[in-house]
PDB file of N, CA and C in Angstrom:
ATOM      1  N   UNK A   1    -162.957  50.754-212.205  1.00  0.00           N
ATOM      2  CA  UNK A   1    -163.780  50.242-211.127  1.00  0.00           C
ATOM      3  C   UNK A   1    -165.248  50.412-211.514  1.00  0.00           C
ATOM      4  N   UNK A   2    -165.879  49.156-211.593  1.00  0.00           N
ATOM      5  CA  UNK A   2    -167.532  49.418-211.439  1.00  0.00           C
ATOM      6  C   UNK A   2    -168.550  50.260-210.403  1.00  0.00           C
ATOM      7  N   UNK A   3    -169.012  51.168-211.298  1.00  0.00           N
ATOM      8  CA  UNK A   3    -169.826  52.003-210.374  1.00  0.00           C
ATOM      9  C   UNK A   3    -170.952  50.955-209.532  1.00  0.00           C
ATOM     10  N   UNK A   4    -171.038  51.442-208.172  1.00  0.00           N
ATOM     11  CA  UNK A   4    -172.351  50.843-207.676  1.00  0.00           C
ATOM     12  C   UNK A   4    -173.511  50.902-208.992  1.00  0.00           C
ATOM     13  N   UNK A   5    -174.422  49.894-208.462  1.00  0.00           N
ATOM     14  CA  UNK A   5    -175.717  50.085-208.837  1.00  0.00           C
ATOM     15  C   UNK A   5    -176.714  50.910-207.605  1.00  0.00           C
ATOM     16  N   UNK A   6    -177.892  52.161-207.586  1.00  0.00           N
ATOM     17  CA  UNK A   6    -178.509  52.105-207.106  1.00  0.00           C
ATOM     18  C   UNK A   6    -179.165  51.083-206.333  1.00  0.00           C
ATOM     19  N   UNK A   7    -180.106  50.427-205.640  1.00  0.00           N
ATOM     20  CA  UNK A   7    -181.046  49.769-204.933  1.00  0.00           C
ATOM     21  C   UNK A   7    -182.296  50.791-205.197  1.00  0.00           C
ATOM     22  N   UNK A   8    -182.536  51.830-204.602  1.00  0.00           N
ATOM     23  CA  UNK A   8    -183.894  52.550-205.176  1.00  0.00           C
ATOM     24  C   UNK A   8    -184.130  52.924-206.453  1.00  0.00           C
ATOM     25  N   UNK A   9    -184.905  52.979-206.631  1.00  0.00           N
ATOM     26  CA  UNK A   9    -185.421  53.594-207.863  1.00  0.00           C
ATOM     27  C   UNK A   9    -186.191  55.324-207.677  1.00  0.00           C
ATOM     28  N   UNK A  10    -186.144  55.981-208.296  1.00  0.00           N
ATOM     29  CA  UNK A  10    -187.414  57.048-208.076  1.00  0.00           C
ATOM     30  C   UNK A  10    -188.564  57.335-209.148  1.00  0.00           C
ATOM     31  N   UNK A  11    -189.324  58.058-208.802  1.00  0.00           N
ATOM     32  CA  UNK A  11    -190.614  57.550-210.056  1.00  0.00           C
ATOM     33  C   UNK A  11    -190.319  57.932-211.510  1.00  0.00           C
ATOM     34  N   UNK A  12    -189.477  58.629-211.632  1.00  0.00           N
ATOM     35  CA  UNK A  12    -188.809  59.043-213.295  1.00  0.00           C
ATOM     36  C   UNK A  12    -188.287  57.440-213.786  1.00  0.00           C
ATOM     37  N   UNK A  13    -187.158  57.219-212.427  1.00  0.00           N
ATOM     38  CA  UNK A  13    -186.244  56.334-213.130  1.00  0.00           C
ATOM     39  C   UNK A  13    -187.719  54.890-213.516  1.00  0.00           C
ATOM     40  N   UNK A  14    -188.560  54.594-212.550  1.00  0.00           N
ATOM     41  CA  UNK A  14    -189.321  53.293-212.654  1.00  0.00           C
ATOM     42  C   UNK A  14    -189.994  53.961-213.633  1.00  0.00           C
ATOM     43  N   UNK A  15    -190.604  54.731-213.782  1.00  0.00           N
ATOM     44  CA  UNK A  15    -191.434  55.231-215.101  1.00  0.00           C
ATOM     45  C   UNK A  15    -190.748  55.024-216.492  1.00  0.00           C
ATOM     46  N   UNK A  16    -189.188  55.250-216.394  1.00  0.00           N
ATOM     47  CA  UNK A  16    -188.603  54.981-217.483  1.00  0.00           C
ATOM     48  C   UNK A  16    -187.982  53.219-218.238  1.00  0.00           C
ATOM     49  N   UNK A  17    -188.069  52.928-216.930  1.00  0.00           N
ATOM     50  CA  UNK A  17    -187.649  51.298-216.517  1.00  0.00           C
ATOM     51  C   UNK A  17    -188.864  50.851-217.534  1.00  0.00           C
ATOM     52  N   UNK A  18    -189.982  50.802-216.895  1.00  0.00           N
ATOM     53  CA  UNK A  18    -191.370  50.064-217.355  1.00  0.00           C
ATOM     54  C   UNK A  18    -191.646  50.639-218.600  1.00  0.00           C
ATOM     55  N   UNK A  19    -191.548  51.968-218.910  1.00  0.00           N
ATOM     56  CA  UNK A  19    -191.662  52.704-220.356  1.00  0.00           C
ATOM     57  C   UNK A  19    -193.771  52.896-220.078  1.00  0.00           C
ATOM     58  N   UNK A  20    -193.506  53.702-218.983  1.00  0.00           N
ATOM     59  CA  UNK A  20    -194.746  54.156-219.213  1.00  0.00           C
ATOM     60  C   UNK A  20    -194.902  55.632-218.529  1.00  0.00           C
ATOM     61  N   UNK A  21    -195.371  56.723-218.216  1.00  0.00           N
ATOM     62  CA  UNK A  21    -195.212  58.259-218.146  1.00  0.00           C
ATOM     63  C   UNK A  21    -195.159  58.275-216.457  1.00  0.00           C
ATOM     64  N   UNK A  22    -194.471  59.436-215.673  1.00  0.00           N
ATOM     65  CA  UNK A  22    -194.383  59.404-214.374  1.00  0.00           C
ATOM     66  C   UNK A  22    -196.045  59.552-213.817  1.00  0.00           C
ATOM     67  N   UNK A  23    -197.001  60.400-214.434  1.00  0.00           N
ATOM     68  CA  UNK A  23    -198.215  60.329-213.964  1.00  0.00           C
ATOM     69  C   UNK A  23    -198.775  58.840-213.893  1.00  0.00           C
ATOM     70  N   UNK A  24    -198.540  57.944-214.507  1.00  0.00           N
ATOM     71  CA  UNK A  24    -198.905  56.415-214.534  1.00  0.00           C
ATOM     72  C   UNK A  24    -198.493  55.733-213.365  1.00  0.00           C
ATOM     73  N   UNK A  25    -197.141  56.218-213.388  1.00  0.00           N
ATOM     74  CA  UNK A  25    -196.066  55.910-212.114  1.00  0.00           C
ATOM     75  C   UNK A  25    -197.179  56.100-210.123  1.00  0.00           C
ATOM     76  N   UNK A  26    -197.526  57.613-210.725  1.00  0.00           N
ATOM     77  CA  UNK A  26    -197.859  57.979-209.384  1.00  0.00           C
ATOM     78  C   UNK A  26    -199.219  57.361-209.008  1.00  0.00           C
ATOM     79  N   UNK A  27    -200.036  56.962-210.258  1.00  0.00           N
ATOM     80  CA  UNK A  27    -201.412  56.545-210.065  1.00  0.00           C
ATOM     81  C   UNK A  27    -201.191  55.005-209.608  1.00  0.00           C
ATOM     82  N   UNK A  28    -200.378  54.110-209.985  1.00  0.00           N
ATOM     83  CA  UNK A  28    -200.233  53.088-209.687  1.00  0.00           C
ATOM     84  C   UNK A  28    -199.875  53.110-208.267  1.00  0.00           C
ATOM     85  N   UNK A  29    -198.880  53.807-208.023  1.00  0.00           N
ATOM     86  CA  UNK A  29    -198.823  53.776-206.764  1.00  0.00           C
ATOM     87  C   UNK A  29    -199.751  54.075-205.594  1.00  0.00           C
ATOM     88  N   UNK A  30    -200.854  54.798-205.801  1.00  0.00           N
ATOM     89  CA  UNK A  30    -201.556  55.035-204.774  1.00  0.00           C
ATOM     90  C   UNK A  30    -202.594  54.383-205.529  1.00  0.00           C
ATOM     91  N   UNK A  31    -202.580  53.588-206.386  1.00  0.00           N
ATOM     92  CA  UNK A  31    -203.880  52.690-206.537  1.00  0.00           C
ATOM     93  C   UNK A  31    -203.234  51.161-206.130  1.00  0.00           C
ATOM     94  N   UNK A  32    -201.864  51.015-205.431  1.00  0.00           N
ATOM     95  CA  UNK A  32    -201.330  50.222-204.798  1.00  0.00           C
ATOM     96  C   UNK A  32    -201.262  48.844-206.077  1.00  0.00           C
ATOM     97  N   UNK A  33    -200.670  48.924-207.143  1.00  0.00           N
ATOM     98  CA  UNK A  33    -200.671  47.930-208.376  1.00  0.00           C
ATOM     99  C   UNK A  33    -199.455  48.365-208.869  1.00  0.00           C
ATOM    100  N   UNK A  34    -198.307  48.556-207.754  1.00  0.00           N
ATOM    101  CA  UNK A  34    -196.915  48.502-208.141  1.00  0.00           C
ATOM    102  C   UNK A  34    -196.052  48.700-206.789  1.00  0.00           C
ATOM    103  N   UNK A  35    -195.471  47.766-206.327  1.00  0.00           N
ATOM    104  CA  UNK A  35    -194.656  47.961-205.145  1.00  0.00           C
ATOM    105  C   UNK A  35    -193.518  48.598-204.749  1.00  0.00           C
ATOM    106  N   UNK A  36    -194.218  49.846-203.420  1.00  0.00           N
ATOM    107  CA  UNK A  36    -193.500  51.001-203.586  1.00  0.00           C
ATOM    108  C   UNK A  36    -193.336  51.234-202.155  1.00  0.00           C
ATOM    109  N   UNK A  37    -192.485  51.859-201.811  1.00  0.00           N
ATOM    110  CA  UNK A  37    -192.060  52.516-200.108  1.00  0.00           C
ATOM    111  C   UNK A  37    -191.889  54.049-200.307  1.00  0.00           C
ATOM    112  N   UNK A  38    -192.656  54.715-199.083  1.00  0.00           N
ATOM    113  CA  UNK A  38    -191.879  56.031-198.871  1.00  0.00           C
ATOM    114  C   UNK A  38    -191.140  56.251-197.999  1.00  0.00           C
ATOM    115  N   UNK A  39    -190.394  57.075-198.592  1.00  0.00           N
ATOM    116  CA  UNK A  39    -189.559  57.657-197.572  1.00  0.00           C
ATOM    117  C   UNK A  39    -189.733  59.318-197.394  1.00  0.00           C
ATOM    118  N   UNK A  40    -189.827  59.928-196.086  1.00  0.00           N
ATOM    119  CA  UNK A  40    -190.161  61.217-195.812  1.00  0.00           C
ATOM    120  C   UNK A  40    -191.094  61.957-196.992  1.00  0.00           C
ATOM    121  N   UNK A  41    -192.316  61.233-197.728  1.00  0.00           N
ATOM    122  CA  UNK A  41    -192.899  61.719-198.157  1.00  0.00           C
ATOM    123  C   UNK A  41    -192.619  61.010-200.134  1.00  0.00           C
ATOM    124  N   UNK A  42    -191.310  60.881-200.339  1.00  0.00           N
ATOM    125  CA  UNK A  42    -191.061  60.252-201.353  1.00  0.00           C
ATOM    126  C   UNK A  42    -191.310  59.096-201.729  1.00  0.00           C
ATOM    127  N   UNK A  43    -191.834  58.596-202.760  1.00  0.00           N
ATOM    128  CA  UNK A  43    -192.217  57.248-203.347  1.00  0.00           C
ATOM    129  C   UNK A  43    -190.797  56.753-203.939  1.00  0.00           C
ATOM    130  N   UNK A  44    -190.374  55.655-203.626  1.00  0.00           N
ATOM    131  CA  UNK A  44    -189.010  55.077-203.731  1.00  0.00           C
ATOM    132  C   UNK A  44    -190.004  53.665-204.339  1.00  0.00           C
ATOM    133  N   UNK A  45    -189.158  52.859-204.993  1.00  0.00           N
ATOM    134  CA  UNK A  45    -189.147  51.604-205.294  1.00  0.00           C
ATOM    135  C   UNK A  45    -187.794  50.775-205.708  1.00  0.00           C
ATOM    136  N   UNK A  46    -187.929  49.757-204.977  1.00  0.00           N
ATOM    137  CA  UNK A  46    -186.631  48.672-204.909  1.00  0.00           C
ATOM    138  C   UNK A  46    -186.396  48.105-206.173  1.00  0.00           C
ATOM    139  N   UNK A  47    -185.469  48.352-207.053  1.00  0.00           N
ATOM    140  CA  UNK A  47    -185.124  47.813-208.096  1.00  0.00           C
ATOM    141  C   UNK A  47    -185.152  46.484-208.259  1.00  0.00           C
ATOM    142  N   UNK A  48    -184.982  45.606-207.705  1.00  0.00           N
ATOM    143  CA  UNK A  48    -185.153  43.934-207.454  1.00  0.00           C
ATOM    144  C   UNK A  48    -186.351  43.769-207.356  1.00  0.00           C
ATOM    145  N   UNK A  49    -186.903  44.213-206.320  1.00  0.00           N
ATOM    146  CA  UNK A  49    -188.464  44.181-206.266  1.00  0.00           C
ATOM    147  C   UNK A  49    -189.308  44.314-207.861  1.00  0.00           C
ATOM    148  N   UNK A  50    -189.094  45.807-208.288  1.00  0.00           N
ATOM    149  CA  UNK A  50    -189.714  46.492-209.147  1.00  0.00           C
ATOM    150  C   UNK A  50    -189.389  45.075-210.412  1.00  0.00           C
ATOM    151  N   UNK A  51    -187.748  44.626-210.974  1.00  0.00           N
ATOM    152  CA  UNK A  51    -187.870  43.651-212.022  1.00  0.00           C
ATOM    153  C   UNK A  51    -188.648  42.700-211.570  1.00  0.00           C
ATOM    154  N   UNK A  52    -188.557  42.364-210.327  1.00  0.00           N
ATOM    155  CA  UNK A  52    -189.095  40.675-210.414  1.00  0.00           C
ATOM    156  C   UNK A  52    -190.752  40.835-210.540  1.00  0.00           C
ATOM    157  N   UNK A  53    -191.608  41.577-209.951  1.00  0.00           N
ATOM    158  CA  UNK A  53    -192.667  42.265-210.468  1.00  0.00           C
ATOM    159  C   UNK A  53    -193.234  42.306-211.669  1.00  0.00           C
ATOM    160  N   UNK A  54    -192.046  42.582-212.803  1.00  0.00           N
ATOM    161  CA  UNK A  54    -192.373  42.852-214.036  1.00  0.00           C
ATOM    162  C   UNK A  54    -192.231  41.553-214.828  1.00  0.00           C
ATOM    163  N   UNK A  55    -191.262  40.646-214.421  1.00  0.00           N
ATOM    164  CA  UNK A  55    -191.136  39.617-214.659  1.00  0.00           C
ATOM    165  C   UNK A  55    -192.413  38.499-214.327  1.00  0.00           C
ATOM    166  N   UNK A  56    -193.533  38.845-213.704  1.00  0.00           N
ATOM    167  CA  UNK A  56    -194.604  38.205-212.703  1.00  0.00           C
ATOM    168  C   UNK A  56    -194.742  37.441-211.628  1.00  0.00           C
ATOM    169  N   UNK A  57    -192.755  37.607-211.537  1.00  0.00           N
ATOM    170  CA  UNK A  57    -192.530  36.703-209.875  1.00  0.00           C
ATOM    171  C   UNK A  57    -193.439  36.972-208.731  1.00  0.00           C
ATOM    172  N   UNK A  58    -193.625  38.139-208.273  1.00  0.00           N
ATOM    173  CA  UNK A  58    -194.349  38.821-207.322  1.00  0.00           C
ATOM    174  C   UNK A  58    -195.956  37.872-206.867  1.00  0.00           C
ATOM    175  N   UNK A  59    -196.458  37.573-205.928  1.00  0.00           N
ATOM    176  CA  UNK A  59    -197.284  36.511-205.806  1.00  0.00           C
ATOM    177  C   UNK A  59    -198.697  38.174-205.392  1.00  0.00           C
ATOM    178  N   UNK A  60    -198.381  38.908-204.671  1.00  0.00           N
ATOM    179  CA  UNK A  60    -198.744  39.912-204.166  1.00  0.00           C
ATOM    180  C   UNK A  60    -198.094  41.105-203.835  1.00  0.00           C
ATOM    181  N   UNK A  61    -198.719  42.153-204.011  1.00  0.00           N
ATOM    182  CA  UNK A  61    -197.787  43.111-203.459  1.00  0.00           C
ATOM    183  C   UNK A  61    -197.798  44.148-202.281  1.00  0.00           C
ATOM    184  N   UNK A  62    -196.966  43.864-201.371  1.00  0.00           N
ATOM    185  CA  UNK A  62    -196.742  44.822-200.290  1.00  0.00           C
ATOM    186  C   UNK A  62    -196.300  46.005-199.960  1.00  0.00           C
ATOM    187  N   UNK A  63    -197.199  47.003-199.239  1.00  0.00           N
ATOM    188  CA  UNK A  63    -196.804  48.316-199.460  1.00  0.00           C
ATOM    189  C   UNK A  63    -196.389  48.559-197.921  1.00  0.00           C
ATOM    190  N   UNK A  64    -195.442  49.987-197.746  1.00  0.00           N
ATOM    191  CA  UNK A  64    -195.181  50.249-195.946  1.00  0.00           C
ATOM    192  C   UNK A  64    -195.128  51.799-196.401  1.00  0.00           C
TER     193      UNK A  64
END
């Protein structure tokens, strides 16, 4: 049986995704130039979101 896939990401895993260091991870995020959600304090990012992003689908990006 195929394991699920996640939907979130956390800043290790997107740091490792993009291949750039978790401090990069966290600066982007609060310099709002990577689309990210928290949850109870945690920076999460949507795996769909995060590829299509990287891909340059993304027209803008929205933060909550």
């Amino acid at each position: 049986m195929d394991k699920l896939q996640k939907i979130t990401l956390t800043v290790t895993e997107t740091a490792d995704l993009i291949g750039v260091s978790q401090t990069t991870v966290y600066t982007m995020a609060r310099e709002k130039q990577i689309p990210h959600t928290r949850v109870r304090g945690r920076i999460l990012f949507h795996r769909e979101i995060i590829e299509s992003w990287l891909r340059g689908d993304l027209q803008e990006i929205k933060q909550t």
